[in-house]
N, C-alpha and C. Protein backbone atom coordinates (compact mmCIF):
# COMPACT_ATOMS: atom_id res chain seq x y z
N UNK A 1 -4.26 4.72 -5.29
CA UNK A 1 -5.05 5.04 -6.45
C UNK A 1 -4.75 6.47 -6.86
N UNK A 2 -4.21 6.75 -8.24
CA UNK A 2 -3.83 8.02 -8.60
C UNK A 2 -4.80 8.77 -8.86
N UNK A 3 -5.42 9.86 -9.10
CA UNK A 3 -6.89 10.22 -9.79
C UNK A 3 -5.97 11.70 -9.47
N UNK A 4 -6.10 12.73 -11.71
CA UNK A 4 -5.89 13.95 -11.44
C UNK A 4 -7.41 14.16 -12.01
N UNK A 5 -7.78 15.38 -11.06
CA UNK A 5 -8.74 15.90 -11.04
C UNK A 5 -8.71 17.21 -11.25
N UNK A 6 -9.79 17.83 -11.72
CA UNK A 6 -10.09 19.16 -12.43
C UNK A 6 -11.21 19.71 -11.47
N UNK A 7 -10.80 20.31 -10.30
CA UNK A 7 -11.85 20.65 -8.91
C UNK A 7 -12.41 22.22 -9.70
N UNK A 8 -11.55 22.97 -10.23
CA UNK A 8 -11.84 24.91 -10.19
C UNK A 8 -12.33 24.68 -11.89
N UNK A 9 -13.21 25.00 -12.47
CA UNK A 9 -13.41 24.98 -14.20
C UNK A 9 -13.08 26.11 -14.60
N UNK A 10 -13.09 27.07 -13.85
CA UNK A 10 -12.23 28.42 -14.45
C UNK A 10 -10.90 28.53 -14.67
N UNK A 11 -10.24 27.57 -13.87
CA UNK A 11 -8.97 28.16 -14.07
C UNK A 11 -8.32 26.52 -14.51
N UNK A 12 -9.10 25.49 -14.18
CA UNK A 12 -8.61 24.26 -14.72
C UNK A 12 -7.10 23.45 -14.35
N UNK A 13 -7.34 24.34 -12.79
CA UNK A 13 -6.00 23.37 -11.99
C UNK A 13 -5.80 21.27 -12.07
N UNK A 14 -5.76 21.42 -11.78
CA UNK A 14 -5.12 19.84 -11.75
C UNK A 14 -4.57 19.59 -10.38
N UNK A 15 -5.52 18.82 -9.82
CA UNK A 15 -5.09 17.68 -8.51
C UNK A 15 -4.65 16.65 -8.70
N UNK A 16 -3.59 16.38 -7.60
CA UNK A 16 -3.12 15.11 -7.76
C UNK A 16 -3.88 14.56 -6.26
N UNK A 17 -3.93 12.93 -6.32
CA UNK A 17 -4.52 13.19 -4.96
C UNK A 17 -4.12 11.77 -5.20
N UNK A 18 -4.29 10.79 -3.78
CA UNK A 18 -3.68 9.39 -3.10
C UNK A 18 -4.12 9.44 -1.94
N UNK A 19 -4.44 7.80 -1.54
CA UNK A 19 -4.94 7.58 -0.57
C UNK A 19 -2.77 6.59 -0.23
N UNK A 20 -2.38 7.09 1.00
CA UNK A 20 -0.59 7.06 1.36
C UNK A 20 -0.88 6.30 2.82
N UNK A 21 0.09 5.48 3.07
CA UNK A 21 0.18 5.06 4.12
C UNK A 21 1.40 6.05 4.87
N UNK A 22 1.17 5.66 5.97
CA UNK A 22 2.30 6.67 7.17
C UNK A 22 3.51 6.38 6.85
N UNK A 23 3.88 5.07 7.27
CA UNK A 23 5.22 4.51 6.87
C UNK A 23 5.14 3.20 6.89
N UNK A 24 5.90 2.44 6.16
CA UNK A 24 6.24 0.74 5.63
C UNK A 24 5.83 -0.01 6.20
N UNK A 25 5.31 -1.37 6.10
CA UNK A 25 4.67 -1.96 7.31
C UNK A 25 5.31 -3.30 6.96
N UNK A 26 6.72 -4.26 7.72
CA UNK A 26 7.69 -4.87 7.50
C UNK A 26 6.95 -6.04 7.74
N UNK A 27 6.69 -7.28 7.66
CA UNK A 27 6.37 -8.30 7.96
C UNK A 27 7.04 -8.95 8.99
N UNK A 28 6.28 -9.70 10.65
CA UNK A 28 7.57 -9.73 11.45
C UNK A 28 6.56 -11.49 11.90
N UNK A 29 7.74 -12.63 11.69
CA UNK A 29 7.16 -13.68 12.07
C UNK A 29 7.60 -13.88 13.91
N UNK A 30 7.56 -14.98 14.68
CA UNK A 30 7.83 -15.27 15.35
C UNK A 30 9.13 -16.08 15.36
N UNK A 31 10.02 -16.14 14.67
CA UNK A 31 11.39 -15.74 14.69
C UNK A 31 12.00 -14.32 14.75
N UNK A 32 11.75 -13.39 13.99
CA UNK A 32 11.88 -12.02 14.41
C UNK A 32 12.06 -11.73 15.79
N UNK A 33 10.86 -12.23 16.60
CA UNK A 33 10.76 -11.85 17.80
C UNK A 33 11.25 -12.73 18.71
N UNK A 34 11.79 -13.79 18.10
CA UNK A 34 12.45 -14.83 19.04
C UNK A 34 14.27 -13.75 18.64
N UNK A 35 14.53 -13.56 17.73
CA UNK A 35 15.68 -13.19 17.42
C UNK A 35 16.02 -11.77 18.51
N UNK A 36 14.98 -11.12 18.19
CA UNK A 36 15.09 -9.78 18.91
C UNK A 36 15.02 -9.70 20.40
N UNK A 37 14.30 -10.92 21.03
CA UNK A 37 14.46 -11.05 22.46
C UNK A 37 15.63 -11.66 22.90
N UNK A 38 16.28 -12.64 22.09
CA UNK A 38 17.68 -12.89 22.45
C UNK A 38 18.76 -11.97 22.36
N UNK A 39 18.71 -10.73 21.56
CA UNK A 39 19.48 -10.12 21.52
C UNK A 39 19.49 -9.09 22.73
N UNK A 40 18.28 -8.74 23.15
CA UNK A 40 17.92 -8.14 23.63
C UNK A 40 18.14 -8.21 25.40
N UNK A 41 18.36 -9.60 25.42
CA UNK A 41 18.23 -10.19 26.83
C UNK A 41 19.77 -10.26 27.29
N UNK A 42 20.68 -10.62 26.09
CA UNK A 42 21.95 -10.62 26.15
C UNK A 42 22.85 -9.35 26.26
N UNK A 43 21.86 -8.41 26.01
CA UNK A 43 22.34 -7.15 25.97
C UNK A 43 22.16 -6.52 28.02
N UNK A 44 21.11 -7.26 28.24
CA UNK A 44 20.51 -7.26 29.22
C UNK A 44 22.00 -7.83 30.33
N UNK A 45 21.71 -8.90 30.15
CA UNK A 45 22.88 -9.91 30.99
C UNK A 45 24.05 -9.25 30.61
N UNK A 46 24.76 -9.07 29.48
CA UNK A 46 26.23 -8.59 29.72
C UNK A 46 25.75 -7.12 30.64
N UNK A 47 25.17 -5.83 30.37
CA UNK A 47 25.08 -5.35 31.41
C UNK A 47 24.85 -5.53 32.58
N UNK A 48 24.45 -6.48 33.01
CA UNK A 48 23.93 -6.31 34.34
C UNK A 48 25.48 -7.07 35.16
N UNK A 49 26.05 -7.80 34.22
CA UNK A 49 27.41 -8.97 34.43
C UNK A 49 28.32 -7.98 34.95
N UNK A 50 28.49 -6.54 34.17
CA UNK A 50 29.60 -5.73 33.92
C UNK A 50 29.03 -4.87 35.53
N UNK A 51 28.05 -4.99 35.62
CA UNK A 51 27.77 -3.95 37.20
C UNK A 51 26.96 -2.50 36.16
N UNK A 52 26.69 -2.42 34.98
CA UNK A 52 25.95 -1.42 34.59
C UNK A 52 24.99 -1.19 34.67
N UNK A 53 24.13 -0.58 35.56
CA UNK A 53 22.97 -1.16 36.00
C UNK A 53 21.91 -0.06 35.48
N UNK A 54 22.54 1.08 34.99
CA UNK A 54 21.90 2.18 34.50
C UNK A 54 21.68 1.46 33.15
N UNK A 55 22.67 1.53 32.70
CA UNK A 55 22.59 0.81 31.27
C UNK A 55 21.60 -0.61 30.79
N UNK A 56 21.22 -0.82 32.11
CA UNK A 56 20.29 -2.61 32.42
C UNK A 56 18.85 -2.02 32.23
N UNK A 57 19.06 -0.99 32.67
CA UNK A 57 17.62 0.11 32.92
C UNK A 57 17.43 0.47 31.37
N UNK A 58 18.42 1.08 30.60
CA UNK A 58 18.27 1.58 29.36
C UNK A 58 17.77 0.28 28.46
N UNK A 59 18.17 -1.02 29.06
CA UNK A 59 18.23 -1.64 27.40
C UNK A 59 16.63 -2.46 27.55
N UNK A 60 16.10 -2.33 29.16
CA UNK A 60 14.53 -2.81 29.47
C UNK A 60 13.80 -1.75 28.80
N UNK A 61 14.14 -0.53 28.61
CA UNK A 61 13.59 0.80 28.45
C UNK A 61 13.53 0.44 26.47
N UNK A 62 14.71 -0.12 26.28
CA UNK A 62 14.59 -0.26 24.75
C UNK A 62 13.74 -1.58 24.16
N UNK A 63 14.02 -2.13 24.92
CA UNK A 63 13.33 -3.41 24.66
C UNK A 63 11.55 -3.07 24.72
N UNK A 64 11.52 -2.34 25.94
CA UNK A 64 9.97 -1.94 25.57
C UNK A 64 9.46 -1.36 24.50
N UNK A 65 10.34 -0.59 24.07
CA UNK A 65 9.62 0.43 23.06
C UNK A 65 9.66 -0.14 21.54
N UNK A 66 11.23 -1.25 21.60
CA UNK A 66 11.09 -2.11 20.36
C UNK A 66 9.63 -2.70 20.00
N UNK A 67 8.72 -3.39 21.12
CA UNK A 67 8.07 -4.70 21.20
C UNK A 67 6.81 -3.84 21.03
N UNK A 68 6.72 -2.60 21.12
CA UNK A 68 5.65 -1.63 21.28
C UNK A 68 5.35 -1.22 20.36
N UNK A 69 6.51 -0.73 19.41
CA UNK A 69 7.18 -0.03 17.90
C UNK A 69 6.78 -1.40 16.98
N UNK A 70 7.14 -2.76 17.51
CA UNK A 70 6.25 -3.78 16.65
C UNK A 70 5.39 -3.81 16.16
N UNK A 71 4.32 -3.90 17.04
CA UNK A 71 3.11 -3.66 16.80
C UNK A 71 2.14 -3.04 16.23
N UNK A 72 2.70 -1.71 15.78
CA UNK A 72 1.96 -0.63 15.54
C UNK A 72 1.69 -0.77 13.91
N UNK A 73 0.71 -0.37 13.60
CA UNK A 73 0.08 -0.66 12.27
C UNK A 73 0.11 0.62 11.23
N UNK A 74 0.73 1.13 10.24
CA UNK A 74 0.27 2.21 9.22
C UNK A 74 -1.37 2.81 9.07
N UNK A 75 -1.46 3.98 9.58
CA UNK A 75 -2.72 4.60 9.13
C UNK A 75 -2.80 4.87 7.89
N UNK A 76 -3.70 4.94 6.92
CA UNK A 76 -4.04 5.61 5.39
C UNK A 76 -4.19 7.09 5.66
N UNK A 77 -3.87 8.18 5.42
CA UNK A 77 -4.18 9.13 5.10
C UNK A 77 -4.01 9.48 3.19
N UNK A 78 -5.46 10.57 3.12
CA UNK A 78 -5.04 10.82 1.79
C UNK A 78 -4.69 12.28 1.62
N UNK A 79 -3.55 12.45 0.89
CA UNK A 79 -2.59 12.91 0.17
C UNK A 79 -3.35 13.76 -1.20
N UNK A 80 -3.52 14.75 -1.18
CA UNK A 80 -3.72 16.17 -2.20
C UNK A 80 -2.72 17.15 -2.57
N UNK A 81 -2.46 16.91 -3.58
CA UNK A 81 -1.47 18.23 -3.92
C UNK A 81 -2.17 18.82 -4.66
N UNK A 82 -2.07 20.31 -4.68
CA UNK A 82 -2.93 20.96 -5.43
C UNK A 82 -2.02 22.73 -5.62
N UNK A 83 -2.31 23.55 -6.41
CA UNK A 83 -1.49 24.93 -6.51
C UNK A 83 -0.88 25.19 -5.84
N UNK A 84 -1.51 24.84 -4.00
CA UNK A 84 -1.29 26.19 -3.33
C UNK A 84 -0.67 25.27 -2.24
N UNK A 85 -0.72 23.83 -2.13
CA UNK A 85 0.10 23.56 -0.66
C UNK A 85 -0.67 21.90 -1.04
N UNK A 86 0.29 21.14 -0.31
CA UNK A 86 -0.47 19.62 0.35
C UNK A 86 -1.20 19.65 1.48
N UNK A 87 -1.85 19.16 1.12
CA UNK A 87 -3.01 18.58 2.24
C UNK A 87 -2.37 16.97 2.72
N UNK A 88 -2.07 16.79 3.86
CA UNK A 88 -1.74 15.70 4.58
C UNK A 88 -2.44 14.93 5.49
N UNK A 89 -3.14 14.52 5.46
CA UNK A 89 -4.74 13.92 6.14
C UNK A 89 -5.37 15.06 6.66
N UNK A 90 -5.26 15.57 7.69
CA UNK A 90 -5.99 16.90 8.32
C UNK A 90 -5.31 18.65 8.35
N UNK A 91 -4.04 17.94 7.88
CA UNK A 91 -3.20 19.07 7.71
C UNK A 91 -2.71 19.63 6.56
N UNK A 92 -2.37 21.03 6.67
CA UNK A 92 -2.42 21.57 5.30
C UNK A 92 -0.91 22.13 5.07
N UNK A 93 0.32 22.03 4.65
CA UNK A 93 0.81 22.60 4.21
C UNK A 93 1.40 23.43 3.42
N UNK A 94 1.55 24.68 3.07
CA UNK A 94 1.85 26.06 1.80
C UNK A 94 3.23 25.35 1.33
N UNK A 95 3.22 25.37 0.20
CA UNK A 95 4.53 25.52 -0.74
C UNK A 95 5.27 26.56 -0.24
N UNK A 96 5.33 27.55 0.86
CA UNK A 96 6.10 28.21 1.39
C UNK A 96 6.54 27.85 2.68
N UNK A 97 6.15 27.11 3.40
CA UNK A 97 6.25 25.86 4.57
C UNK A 97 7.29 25.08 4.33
N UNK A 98 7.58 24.26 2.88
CA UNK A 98 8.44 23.74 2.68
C UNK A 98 9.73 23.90 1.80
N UNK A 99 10.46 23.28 2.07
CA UNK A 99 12.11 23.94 1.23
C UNK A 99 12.66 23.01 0.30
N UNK A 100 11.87 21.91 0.19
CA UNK A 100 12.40 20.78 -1.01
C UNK A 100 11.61 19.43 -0.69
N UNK A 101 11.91 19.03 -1.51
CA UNK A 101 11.48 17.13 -1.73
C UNK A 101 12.25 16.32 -2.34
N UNK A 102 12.21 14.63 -1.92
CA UNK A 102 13.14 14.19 -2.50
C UNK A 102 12.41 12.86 -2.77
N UNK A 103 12.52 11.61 -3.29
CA UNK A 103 12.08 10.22 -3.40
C UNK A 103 13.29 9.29 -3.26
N UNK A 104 13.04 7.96 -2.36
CA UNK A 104 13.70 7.05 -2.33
C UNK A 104 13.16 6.03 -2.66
N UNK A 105 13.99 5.01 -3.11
CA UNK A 105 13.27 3.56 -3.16
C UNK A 105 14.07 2.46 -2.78
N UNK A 106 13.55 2.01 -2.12
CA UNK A 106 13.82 1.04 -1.38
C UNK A 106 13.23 -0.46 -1.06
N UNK A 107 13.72 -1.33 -1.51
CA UNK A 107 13.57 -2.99 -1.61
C UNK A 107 11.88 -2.94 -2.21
N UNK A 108 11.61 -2.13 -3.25
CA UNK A 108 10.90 -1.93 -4.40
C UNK A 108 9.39 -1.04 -3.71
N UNK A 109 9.94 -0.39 -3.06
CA UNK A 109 8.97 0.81 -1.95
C UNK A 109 9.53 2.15 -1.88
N UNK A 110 8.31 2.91 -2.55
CA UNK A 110 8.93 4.41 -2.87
C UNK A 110 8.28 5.54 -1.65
N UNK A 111 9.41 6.06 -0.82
CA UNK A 111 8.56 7.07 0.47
C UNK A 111 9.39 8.83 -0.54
N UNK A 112 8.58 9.52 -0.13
CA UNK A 112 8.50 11.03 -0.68
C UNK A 112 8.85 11.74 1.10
N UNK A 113 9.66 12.00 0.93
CA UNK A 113 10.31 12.80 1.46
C UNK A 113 10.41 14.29 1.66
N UNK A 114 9.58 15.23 2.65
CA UNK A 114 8.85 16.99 2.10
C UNK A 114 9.80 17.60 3.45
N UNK A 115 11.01 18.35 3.11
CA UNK A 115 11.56 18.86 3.83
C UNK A 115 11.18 20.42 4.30
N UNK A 116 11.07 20.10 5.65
CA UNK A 116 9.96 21.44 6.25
C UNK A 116 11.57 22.63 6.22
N UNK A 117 10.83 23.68 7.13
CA UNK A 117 11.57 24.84 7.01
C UNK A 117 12.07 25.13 8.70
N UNK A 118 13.22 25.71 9.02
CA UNK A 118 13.34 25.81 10.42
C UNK A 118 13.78 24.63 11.26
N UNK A 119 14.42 23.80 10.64
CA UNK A 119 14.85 22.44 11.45
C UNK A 119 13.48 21.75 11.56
N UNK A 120 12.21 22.05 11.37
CA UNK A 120 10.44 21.37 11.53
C UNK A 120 11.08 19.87 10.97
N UNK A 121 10.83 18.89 11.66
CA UNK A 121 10.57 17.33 11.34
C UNK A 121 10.26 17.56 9.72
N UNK A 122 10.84 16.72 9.14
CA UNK A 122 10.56 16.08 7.75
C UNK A 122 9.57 15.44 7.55
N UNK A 123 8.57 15.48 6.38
CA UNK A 123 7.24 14.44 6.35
C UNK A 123 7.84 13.41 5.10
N UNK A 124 7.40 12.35 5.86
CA UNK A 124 7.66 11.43 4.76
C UNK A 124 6.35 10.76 4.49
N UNK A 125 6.06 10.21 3.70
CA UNK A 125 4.86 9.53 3.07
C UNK A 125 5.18 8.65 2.25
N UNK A 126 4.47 7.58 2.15
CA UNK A 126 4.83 5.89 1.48
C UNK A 126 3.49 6.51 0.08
N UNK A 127 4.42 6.43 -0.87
CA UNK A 127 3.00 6.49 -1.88
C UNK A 127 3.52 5.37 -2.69
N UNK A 128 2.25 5.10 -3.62
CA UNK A 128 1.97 3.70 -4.96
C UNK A 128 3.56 4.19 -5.76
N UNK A 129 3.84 3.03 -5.95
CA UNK A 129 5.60 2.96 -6.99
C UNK A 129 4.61 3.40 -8.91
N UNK A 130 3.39 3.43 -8.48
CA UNK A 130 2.99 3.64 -9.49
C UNK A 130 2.77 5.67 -9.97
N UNK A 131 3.10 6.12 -8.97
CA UNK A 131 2.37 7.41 -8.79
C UNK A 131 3.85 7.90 -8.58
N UNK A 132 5.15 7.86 -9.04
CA UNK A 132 6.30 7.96 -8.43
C UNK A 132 6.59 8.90 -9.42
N UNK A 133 6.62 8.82 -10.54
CA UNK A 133 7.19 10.13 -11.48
C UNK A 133 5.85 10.74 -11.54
N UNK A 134 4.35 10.67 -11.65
CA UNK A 134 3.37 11.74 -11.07
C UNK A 134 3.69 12.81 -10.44
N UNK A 135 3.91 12.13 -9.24
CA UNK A 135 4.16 12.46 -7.86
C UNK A 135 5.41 13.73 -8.17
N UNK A 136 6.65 13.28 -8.85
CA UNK A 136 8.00 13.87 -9.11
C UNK A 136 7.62 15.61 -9.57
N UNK A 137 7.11 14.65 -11.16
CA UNK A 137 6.59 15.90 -11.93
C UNK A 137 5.97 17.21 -11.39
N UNK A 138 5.03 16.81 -10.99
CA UNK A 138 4.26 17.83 -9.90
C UNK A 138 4.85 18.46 -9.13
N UNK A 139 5.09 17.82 -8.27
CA UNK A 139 5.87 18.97 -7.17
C UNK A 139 6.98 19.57 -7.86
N UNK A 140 7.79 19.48 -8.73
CA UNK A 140 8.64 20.04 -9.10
C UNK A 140 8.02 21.23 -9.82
N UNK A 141 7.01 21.61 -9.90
CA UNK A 141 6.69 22.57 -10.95
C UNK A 141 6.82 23.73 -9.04
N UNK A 142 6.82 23.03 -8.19
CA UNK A 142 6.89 24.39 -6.94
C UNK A 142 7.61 23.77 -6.14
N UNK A 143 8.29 22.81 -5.80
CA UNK A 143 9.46 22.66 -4.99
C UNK A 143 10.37 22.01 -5.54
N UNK A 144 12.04 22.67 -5.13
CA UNK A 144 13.54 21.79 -5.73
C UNK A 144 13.20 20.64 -5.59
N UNK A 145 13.80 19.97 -6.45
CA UNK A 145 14.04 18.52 -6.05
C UNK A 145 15.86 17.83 -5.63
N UNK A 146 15.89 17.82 -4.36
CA UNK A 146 16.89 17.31 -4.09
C UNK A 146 17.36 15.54 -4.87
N UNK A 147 17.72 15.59 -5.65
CA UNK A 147 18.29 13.96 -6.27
C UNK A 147 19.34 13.43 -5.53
N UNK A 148 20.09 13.77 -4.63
CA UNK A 148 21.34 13.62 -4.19
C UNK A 148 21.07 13.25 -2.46
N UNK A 149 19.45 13.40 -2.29
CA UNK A 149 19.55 12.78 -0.92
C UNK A 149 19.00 12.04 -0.71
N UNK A 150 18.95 10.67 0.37
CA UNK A 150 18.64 9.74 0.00
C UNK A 150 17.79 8.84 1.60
N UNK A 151 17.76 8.19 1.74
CA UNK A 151 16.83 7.55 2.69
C UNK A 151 17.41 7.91 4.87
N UNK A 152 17.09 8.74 4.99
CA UNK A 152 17.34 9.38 6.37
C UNK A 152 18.10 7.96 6.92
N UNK A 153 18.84 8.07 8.32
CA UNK A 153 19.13 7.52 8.86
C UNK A 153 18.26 6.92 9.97
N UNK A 154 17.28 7.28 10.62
CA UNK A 154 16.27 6.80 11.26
C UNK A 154 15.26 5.78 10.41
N UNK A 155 15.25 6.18 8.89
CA UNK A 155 14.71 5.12 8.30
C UNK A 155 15.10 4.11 7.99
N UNK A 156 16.34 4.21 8.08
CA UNK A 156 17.39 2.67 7.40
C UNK A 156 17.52 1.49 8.51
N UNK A 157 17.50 2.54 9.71
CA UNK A 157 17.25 1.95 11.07
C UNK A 157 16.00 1.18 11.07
N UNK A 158 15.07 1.55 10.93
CA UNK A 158 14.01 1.26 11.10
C UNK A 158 13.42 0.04 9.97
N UNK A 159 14.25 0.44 8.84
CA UNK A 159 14.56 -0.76 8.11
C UNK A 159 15.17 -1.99 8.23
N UNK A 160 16.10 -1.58 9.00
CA UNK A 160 17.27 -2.60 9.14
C UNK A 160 16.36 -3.67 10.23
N UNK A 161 15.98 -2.98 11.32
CA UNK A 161 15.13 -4.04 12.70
C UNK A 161 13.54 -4.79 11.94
N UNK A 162 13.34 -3.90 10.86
CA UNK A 162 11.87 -4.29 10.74
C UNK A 162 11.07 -3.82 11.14
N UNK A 163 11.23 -2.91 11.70
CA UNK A 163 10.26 -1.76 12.95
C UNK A 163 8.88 -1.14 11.65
């Protein structure tokens, strides 16, 4: 839900604000998980066939965290941009915190992309495909907009399994 708001009457800023999910939430039937345990098991058996037994260890170790990484559900946090920094559910970040932003879209799902400063983890956030040039406009009046970069590699991953 988009809502700009007029919080200060003196000075007549403009909020943008959204209620954002964390990240994508893929639909996974019981083929998925029939698919992913076969792969998974075979990955299993050729290591263990070959005498790799470290590697037998790694792929139980992956397999857990796949089936774990399943499960897990998107929290809502809401999303404020306002003059001076985003607010990110409990956290606040300064327009001097960060060094750019970018938007992707993907199989008709738009994540915003807030590149921190210092190598700091990247925030990404799933907002409404409706709030997407909002969203653009705004921040561009205080951070670059990178156009030229495009959906991380951990996300495509994470795309690609369904995770």
């Amino acid at each position: 839900m988009m809502v700009y708001q007029i919080k200060d009457i003196k000075s007549s800023k403009k909020i943008l604000e959204f209620k954002a999910k964390d990240f994508h939430d893929h639909p996974k039937n019981q083929f998925w998980y029939l698919g992913m345990s076969l792969m998974l098991f075979g990955f299993f058996y050729l290591a263990l066939r070959y005498g790799q037994y470290l590697l037998s260890g790694v792929v139980v170790a992956v397999a857990i965290a796949v089936f774990r990484l399943a499960n897990l559900q998107p929290s809502t946090r809401e999303i404020k941009f306002n003059g001076k920094g985003i607010t990110w559910g409990d956290r606040f970040f300064g327009y001097h915190q960060l060094r750019a932003f970018w938007l992707t879209i993907q199989d008709k799902r738009t994540t915003l992309y807030l590149e921190r400063l210092n190598a700091a983890p990247q925030i990404s956030v799933v907002i409404p495909a409706s709030a997407t040039v909002e969203t653009a406009t705004f921040l561009e009046q205080y951070l670059p907009h990178h156009d030229h970069r495009g959906e991380p590699l951990s996300d495509r991953f994470n795309r690609l399994l369904r995770l």
